[in-house]
PDB file of N, CA and C in Angstrom:
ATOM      1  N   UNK A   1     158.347 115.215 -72.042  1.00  0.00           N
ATOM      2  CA  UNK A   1     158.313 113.846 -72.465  1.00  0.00           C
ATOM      3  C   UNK A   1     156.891 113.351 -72.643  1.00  0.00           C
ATOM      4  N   UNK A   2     156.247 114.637 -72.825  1.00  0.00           N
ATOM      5  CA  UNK A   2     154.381 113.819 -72.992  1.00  0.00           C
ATOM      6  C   UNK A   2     153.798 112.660 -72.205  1.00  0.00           C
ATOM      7  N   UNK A   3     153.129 111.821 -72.270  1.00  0.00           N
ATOM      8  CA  UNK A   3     152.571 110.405 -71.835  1.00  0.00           C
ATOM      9  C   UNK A   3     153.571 109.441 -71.431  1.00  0.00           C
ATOM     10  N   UNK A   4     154.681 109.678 -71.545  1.00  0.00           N
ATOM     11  CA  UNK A   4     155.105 108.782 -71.787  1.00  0.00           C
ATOM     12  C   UNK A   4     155.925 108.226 -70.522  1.00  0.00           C
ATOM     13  N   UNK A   5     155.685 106.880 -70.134  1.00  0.00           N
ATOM     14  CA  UNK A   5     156.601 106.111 -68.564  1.00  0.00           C
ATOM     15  C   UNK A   5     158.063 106.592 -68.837  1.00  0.00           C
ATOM     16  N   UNK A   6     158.626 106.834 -68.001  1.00  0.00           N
ATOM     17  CA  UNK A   6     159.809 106.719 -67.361  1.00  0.00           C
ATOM     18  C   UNK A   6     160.392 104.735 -67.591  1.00  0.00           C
ATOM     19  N   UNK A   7     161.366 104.830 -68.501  1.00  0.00           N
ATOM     20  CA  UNK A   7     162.031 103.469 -69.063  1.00  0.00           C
ATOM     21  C   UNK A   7     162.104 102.436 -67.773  1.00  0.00           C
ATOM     22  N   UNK A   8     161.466 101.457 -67.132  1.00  0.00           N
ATOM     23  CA  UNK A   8     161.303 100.541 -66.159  1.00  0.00           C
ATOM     24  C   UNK A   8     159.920 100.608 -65.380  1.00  0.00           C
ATOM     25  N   UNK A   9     159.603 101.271 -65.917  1.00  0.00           N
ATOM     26  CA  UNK A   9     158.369 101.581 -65.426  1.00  0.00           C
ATOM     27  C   UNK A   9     157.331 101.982 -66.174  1.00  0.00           C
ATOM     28  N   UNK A  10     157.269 100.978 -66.985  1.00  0.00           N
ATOM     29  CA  UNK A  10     156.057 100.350 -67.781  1.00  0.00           C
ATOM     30  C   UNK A  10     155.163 100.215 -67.546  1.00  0.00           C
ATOM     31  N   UNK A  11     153.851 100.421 -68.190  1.00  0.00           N
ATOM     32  CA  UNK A  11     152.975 100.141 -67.404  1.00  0.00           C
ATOM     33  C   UNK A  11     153.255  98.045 -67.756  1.00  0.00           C
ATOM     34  N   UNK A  12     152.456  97.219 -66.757  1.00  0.00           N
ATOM     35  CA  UNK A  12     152.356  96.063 -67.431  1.00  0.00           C
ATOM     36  C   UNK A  12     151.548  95.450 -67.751  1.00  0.00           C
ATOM     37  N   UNK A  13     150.917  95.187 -69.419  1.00  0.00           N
ATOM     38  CA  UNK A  13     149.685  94.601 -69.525  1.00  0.00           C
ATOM     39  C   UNK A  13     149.745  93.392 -69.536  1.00  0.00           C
ATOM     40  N   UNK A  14     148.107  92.658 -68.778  1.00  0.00           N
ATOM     41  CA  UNK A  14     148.612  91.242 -68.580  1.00  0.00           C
ATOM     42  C   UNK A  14     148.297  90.628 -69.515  1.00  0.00           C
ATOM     43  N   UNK A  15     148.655  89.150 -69.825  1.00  0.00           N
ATOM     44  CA  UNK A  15     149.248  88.393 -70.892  1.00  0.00           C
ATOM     45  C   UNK A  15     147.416  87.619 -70.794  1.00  0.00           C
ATOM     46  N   UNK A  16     146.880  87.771 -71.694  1.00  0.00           N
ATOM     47  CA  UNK A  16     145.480  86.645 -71.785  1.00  0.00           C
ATOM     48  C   UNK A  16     146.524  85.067 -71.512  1.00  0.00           C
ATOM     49  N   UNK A  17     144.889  84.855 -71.314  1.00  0.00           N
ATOM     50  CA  UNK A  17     145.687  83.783 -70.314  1.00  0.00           C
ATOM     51  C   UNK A  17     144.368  82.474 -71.075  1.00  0.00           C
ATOM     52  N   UNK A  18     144.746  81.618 -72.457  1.00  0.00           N
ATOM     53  CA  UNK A  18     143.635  81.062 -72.924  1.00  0.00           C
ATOM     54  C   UNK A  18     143.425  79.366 -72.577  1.00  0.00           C
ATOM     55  N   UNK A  19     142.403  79.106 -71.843  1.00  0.00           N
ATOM     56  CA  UNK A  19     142.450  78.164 -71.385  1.00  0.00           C
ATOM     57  C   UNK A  19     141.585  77.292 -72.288  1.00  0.00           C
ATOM     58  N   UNK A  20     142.214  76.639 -72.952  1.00  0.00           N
ATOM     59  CA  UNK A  20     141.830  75.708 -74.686  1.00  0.00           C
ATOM     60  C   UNK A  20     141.626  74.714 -73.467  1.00  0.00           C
ATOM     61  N   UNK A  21     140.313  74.005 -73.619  1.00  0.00           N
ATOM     62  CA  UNK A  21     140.019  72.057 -73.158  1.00  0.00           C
ATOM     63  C   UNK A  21     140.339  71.553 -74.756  1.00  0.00           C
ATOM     64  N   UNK A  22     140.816  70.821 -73.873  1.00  0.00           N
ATOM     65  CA  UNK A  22     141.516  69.220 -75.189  1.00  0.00           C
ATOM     66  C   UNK A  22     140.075  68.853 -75.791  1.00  0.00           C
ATOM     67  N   UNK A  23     139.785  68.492 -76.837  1.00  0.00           N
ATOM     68  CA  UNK A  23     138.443  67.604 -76.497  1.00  0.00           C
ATOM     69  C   UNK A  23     139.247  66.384 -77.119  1.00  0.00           C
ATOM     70  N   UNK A  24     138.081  65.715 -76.858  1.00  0.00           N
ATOM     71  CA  UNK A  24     138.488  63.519 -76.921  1.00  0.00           C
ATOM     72  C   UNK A  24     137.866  63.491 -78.409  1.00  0.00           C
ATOM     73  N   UNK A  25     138.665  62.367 -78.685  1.00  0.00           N
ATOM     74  CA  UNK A  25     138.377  61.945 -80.206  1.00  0.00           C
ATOM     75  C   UNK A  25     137.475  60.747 -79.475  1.00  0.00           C
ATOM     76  N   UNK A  26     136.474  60.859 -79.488  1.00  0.00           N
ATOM     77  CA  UNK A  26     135.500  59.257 -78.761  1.00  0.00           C
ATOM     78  C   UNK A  26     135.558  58.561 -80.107  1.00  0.00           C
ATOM     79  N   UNK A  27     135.490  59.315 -81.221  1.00  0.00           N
ATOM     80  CA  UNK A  27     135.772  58.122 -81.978  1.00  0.00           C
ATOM     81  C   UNK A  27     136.593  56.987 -82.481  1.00  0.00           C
ATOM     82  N   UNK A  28     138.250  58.109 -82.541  1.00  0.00           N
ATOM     83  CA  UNK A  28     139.024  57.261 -82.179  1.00  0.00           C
ATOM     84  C   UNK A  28     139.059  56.045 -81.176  1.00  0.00           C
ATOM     85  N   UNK A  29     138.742  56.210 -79.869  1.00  0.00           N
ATOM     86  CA  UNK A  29     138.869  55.731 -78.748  1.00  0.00           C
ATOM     87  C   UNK A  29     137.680  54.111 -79.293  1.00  0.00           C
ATOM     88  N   UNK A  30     136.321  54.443 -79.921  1.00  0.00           N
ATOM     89  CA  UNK A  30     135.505  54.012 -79.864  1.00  0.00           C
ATOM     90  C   UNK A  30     135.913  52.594 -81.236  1.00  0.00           C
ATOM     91  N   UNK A  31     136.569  52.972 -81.933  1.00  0.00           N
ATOM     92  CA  UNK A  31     137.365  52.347 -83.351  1.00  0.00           C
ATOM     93  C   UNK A  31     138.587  51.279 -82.755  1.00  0.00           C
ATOM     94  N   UNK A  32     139.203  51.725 -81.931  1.00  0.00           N
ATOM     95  CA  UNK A  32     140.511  51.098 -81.289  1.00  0.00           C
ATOM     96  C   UNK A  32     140.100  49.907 -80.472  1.00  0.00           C
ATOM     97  N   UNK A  33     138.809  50.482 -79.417  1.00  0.00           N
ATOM     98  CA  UNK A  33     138.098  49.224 -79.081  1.00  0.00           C
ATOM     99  C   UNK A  33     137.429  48.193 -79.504  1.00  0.00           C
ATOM    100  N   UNK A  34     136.988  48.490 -80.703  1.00  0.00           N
ATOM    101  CA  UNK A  34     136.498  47.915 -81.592  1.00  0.00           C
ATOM    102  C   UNK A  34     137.234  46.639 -81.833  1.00  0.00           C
ATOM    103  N   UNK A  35     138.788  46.997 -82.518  1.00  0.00           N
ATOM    104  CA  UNK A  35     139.533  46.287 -83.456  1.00  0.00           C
ATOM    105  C   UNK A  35     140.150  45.503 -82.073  1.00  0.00           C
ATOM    106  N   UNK A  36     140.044  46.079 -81.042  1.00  0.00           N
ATOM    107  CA  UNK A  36     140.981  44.836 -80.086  1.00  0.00           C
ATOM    108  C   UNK A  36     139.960  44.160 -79.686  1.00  0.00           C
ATOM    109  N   UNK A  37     138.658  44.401 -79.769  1.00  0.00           N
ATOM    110  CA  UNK A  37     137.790  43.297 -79.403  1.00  0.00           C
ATOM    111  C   UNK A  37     137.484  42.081 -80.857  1.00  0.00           C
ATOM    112  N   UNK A  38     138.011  42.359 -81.718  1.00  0.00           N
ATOM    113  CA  UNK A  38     137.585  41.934 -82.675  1.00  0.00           C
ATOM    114  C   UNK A  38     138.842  40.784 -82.770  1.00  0.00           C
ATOM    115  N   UNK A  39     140.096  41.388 -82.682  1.00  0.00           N
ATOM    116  CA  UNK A  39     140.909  40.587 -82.730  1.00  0.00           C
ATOM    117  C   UNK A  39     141.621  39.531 -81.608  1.00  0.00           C
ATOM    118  N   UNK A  40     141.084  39.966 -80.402  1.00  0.00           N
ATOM    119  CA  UNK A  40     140.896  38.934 -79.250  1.00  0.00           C
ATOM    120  C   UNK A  40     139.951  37.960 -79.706  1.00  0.00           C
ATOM    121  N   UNK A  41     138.155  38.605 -80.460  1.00  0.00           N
ATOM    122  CA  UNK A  41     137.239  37.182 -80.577  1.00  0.00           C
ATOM    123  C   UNK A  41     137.939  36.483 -82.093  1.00  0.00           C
ATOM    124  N   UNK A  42     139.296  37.089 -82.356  1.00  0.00           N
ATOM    125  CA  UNK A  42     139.657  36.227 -83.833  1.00  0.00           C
ATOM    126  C   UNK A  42     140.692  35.398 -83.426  1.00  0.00           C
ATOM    127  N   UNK A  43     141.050  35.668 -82.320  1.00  0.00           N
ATOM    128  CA  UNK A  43     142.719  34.798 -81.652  1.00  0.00           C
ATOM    129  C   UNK A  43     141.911  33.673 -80.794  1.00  0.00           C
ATOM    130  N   UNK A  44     140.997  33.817 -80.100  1.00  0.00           N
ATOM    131  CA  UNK A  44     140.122  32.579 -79.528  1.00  0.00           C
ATOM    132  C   UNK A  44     139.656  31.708 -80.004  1.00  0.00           C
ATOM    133  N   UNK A  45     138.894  31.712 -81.869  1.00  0.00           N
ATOM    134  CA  UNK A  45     137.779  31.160 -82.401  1.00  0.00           C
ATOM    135  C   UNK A  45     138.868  30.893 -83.815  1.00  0.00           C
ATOM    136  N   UNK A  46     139.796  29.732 -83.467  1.00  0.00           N
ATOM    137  CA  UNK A  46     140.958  29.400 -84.608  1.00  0.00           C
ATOM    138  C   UNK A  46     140.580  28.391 -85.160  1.00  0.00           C
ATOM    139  N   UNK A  47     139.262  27.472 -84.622  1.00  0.00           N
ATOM    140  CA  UNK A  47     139.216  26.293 -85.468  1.00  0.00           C
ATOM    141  C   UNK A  47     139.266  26.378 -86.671  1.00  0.00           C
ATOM    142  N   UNK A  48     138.758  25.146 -87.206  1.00  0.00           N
ATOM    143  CA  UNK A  48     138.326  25.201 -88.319  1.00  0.00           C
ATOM    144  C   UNK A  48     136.684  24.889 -88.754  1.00  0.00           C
ATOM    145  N   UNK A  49     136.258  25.327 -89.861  1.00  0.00           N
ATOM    146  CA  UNK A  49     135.002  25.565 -89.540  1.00  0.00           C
ATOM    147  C   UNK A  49     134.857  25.541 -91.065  1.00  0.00           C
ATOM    148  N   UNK A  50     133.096  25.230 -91.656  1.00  0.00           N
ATOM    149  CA  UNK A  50     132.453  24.756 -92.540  1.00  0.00           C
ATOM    150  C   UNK A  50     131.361  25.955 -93.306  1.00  0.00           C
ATOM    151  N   UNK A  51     132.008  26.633 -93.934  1.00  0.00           N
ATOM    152  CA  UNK A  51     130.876  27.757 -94.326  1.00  0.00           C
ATOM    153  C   UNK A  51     129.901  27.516 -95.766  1.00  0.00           C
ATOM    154  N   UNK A  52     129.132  27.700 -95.793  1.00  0.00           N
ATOM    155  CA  UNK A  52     128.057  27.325 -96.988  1.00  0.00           C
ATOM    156  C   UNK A  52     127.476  29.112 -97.507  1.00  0.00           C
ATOM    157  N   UNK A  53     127.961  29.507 -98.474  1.00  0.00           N
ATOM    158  CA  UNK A  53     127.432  30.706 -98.987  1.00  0.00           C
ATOM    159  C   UNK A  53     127.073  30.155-100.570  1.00  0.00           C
ATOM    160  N   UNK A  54     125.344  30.269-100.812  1.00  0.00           N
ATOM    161  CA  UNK A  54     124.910  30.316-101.654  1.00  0.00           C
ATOM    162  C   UNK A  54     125.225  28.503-102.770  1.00  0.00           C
ATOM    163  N   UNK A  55     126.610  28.547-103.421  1.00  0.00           N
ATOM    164  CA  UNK A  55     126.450  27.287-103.868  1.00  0.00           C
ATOM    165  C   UNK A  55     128.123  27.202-103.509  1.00  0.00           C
ATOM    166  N   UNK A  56     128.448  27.601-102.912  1.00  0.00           N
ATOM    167  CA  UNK A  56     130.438  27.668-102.353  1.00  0.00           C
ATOM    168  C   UNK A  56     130.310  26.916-100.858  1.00  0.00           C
ATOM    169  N   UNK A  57     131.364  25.875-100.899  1.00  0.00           N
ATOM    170  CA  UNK A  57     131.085  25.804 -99.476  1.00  0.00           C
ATOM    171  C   UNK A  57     133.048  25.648 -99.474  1.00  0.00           C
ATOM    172  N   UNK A  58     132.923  26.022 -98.454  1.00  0.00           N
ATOM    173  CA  UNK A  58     134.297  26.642 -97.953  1.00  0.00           C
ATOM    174  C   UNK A  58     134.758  26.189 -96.335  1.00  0.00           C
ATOM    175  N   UNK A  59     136.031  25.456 -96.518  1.00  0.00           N
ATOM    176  CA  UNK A  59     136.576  25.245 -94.787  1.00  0.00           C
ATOM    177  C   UNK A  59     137.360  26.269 -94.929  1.00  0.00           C
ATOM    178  N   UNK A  60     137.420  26.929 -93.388  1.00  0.00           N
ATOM    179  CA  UNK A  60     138.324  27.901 -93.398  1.00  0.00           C
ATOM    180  C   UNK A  60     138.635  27.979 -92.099  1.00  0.00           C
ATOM    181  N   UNK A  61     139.780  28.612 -91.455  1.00  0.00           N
ATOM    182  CA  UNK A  61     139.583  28.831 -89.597  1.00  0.00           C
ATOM    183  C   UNK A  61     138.957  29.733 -89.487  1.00  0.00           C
ATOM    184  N   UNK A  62     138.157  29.819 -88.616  1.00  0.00           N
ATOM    185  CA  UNK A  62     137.088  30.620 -87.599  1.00  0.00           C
ATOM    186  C   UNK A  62     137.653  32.394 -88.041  1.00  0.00           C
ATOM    187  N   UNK A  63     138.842  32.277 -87.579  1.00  0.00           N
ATOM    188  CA  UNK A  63     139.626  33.785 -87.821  1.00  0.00           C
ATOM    189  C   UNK A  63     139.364  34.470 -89.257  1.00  0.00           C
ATOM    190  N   UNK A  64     139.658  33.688 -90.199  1.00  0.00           N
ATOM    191  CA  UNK A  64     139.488  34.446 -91.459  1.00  0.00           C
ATOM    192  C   UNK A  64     138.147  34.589 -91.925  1.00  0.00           C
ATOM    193  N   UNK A  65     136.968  33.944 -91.541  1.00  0.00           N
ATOM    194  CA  UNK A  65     135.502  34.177 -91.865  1.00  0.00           C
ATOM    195  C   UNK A  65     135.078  35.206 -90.835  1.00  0.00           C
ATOM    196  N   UNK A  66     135.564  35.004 -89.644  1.00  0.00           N
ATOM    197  CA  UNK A  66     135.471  36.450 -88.955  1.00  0.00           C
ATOM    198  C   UNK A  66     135.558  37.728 -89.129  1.00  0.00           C
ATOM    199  N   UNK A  67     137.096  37.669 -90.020  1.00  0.00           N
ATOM    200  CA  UNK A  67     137.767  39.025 -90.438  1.00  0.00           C
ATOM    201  C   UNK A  67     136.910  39.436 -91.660  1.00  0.00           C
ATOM    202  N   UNK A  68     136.341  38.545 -92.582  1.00  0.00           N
ATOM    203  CA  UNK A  68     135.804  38.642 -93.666  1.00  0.00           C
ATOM    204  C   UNK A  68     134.374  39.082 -93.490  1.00  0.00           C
ATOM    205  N   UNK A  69     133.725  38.843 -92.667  1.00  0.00           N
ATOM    206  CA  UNK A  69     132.025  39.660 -92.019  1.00  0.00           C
ATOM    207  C   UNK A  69     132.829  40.555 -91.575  1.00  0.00           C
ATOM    208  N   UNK A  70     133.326  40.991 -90.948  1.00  0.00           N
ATOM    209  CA  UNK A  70     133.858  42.084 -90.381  1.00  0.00           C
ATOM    210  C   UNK A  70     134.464  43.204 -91.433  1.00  0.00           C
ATOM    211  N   UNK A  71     134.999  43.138 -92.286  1.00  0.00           N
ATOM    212  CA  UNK A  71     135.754  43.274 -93.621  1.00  0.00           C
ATOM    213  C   UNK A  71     134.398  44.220 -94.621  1.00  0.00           C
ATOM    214  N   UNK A  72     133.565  42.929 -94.558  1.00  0.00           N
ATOM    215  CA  UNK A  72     132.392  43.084 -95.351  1.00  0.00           C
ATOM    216  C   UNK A  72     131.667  44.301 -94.640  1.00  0.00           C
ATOM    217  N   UNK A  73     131.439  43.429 -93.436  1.00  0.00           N
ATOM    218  CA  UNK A  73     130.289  44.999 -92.750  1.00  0.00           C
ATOM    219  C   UNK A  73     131.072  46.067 -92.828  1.00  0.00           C
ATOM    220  N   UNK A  74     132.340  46.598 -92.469  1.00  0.00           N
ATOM    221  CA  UNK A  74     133.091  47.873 -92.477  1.00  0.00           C
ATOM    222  C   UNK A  74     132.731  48.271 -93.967  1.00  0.00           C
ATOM    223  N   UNK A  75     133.041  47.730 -95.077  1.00  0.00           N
ATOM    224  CA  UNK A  75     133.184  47.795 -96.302  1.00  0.00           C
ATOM    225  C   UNK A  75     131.066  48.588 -96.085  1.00  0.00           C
ATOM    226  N   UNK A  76     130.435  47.769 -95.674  1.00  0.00           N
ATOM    227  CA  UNK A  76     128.653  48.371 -96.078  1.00  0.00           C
ATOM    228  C   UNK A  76     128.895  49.796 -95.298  1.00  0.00           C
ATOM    229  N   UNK A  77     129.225  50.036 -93.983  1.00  0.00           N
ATOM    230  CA  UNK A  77     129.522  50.817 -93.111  1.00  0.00           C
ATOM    231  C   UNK A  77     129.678  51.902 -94.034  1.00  0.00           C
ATOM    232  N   UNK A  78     131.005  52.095 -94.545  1.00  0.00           N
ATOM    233  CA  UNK A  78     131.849  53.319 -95.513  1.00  0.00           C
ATOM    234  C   UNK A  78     130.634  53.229 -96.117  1.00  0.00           C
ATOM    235  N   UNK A  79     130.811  52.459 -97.548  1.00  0.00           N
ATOM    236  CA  UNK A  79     129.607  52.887 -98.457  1.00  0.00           C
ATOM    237  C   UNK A  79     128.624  53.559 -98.641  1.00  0.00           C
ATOM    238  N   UNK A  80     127.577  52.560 -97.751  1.00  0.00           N
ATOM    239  CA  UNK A  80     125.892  53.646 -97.584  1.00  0.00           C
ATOM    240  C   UNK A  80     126.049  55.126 -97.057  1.00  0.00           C
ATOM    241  N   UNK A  81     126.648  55.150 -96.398  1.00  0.00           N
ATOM    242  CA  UNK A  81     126.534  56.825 -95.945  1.00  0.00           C
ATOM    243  C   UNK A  81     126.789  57.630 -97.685  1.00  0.00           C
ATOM    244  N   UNK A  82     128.351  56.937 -97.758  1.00  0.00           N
ATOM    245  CA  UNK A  82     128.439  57.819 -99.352  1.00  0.00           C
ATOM    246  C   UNK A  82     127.571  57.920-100.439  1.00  0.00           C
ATOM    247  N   UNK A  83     126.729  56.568-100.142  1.00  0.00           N
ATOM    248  CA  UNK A  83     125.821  56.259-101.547  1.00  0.00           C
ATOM    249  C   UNK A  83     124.477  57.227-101.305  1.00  0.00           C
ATOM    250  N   UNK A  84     123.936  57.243-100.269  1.00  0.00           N
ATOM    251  CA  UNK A  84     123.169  57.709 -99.447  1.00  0.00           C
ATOM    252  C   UNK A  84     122.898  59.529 -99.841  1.00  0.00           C
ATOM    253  N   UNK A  85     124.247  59.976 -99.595  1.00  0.00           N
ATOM    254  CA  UNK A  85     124.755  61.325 -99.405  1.00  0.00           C
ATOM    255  C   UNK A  85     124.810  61.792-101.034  1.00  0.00           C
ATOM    256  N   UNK A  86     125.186  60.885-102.202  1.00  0.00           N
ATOM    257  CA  UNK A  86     124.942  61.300-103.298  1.00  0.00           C
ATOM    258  C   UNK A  86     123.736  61.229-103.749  1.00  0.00           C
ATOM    259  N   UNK A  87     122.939  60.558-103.407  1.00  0.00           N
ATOM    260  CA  UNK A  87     121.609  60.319-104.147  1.00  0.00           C
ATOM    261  C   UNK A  87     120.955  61.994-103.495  1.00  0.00           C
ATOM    262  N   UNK A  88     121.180  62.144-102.223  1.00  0.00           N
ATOM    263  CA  UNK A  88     120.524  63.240-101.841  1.00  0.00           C
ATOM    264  C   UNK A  88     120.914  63.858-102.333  1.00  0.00           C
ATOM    265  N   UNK A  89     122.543  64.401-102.355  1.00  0.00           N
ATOM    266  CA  UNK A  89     122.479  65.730-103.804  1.00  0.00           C
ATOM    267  C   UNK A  89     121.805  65.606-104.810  1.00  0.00           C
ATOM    268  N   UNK A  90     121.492  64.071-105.391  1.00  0.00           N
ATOM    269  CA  UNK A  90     121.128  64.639-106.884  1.00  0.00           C
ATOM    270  C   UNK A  90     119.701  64.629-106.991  1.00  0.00           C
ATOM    271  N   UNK A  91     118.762  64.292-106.245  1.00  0.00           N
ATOM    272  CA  UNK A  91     117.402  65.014-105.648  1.00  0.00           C
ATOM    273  C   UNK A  91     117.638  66.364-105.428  1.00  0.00           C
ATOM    274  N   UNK A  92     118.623  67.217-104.911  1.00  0.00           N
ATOM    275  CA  UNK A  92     118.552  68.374-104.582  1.00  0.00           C
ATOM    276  C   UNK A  92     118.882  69.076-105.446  1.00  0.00           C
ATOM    277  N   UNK A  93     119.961  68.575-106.791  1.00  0.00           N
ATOM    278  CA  UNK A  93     119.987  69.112-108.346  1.00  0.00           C
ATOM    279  C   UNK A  93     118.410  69.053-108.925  1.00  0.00           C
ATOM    280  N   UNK A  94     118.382  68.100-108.935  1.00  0.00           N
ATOM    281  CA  UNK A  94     117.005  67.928-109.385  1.00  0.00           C
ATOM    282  C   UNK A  94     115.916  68.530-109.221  1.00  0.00           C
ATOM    283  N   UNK A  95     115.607  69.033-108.287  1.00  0.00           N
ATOM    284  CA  UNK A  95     114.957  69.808-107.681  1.00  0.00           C
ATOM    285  C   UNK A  95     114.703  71.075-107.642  1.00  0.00           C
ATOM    286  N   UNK A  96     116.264  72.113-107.669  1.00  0.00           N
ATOM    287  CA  UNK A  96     116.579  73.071-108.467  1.00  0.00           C
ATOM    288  C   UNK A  96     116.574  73.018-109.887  1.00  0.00           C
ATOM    289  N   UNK A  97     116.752  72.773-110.694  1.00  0.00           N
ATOM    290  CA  UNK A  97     117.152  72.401-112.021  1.00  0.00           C
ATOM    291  C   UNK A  97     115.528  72.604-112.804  1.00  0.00           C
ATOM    292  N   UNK A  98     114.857  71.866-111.661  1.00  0.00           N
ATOM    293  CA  UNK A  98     113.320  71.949-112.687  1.00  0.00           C
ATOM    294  C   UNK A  98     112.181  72.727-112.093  1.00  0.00           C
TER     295      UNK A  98
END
């Protein structure tokens, strides 16, 4: 029977054993806090209120000029990185190219 075990008597190899850590999304975590702090200082600050942009002047409650800087900055946030990130490729075409 050559090499070979006797049927129950296997040899037994052991099973890896892979110990994966979770990692944390901090960003998630860091985004979530964000928006509940944002929307607690938008549920507090309901008056009404007097905004002057440029030649517009606007009553509005506290909440929706809040959400709207907030709106706005997220909106610059996204952007510049993207705008940012293309200009550098096309310096780096550019660059090759000539």
């Amino acid at each position: 029977m050559g090499g070979a075990h006797p049927r129950g008597r296997e040899r037994l190899r052991p099973i890896p054993v892979t110990t994966e850590k979770k990692t944390t999304n901090w960003r998630g975590w860091v985004v979530g806090i964000l928006i509940a702090l944002v929307v607690i200082v938008c549920l507090q600050n309901s008056q009404e209120v007097r905004v002057d942009v440029l030649f517009v002047n606007v009553n509005a409650p506290l909440i929706v000029i809040l959400l709207a800087a907030v709106a706005i900055g997220a909106l610059i946030g996204y952007v510049a990185p993207l705008v940012r990130r293309h200009r550098r490729n096309d310096e780096r075409g550019q660059g090759k190219a000539g």
